[in-house]
Protein backbone atom coordinates (compact mmCIF):
# COMPACT_ATOMS: atom_id res chain seq x y z
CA UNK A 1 30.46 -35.23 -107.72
CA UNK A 2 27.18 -35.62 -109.62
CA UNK A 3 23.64 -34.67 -109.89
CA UNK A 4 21.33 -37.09 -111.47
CA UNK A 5 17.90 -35.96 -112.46
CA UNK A 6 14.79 -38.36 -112.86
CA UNK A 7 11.27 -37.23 -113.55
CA UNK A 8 8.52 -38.37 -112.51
CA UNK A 9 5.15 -39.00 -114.07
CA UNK A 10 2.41 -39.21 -111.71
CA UNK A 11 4.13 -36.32 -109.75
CA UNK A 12 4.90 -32.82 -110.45
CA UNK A 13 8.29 -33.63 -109.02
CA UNK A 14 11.79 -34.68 -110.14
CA UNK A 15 13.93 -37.50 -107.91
CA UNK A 16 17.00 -36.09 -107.55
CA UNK A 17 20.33 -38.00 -106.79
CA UNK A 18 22.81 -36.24 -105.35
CA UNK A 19 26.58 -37.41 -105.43
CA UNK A 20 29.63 -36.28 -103.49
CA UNK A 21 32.94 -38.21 -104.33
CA UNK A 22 34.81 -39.83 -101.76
CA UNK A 23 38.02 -40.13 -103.44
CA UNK A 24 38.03 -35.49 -103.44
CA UNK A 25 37.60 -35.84 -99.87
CA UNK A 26 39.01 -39.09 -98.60
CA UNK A 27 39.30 -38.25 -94.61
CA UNK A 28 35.47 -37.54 -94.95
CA UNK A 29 33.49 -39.26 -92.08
CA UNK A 30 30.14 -37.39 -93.16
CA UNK A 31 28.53 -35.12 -95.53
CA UNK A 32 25.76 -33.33 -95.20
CA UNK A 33 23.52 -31.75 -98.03
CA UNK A 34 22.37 -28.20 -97.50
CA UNK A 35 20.00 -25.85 -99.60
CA UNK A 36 17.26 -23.42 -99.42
CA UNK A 37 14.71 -26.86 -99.72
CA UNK A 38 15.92 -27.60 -96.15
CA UNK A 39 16.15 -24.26 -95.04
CA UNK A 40 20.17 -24.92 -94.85
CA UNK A 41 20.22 -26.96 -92.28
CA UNK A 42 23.10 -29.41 -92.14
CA UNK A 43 21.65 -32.17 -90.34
CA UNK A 44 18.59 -32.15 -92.10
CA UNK A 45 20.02 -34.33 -94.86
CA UNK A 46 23.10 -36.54 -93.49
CA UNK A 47 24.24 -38.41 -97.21
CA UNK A 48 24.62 -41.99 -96.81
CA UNK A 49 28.83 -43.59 -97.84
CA UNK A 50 28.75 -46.26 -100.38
CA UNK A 51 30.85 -48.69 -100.56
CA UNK A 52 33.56 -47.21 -102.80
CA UNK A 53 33.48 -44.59 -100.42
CA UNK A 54 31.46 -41.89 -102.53
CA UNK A 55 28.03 -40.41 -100.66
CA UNK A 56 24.49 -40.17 -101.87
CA UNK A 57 21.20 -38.42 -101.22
CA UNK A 58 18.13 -38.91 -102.83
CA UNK A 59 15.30 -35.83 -102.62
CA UNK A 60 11.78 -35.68 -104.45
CA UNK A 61 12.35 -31.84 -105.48
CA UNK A 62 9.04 -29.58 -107.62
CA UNK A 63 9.62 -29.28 -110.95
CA UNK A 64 10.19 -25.77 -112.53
CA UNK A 65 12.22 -24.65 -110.17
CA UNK A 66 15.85 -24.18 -109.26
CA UNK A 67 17.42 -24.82 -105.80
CA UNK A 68 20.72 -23.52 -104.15
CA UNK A 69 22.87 -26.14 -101.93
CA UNK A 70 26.24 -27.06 -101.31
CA UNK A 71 27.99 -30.28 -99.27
CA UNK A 72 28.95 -29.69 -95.86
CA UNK A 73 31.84 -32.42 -94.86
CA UNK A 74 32.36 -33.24 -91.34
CA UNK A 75 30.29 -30.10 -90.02
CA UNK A 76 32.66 -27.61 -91.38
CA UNK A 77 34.14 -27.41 -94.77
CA UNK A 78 31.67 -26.13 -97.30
CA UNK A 79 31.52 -27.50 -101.04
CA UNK A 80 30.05 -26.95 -104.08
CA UNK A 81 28.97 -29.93 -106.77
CA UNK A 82 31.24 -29.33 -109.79
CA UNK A 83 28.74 -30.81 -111.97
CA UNK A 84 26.13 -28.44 -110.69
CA UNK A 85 23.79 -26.70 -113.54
CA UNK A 86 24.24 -22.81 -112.34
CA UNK A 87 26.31 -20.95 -109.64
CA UNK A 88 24.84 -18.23 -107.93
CA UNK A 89 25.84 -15.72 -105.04
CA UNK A 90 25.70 -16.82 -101.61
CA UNK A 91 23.75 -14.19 -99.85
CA UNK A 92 26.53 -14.83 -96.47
CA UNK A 93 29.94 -14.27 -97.98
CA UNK A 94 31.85 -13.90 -101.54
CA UNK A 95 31.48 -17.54 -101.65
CA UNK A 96 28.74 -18.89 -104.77
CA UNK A 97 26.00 -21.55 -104.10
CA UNK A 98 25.75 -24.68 -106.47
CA UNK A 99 22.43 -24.52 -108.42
CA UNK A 100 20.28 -27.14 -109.70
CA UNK A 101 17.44 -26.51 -112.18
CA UNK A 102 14.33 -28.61 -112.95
């Protein structure tokens, strides 16, 4: 799993790749990524498979700022991003969010 960060210019906003790895979860037939920037929703943003079998999800995310999320595979299994910047409570369970910060 990864996180790449690119900022843009013109726009007070970062492009931000997200990456889950196929190979962690290779019976995966979708992922979904969920955060407080879609009001975790887990169809809001269904990740797209690759060819070597990883998924990806690109979101224009405001600068400054730091959002939870996690992977949801197949609707039911919730993940965190081991590359993620920060960890943080969930505010549901004893569980902990993955953080990225801009």
């Amino acid at each position: 799993m990864s996180i790449s960060k690119q900022y843009l210019k013109t726009k007070p906003v970062c492009k931000v790749t997200f990456t889950f790895a196929g190979h962690q979860f290779p019976q995966a037939q979708t992922v979904a990524l969920a955060g407080d920037f879609n009001n975790w929703d887990t169809q809001a943003v269904l990740m797209k498979k690759t060819k070597t079998g990883d998924f990806t999800a690109s979101l224009n995310l405001d600068k400054e700022k730091q959002y939870q999320f996690r992977y949801v595979v197949d609707g039911q299994t919730w993940l965190n991003d081991d590359e993620a910047d920060a960890y943080a409570p969930t505010q549901v369970s004893y569980e902990q969010n993955s953080v990225v910060q801009l």
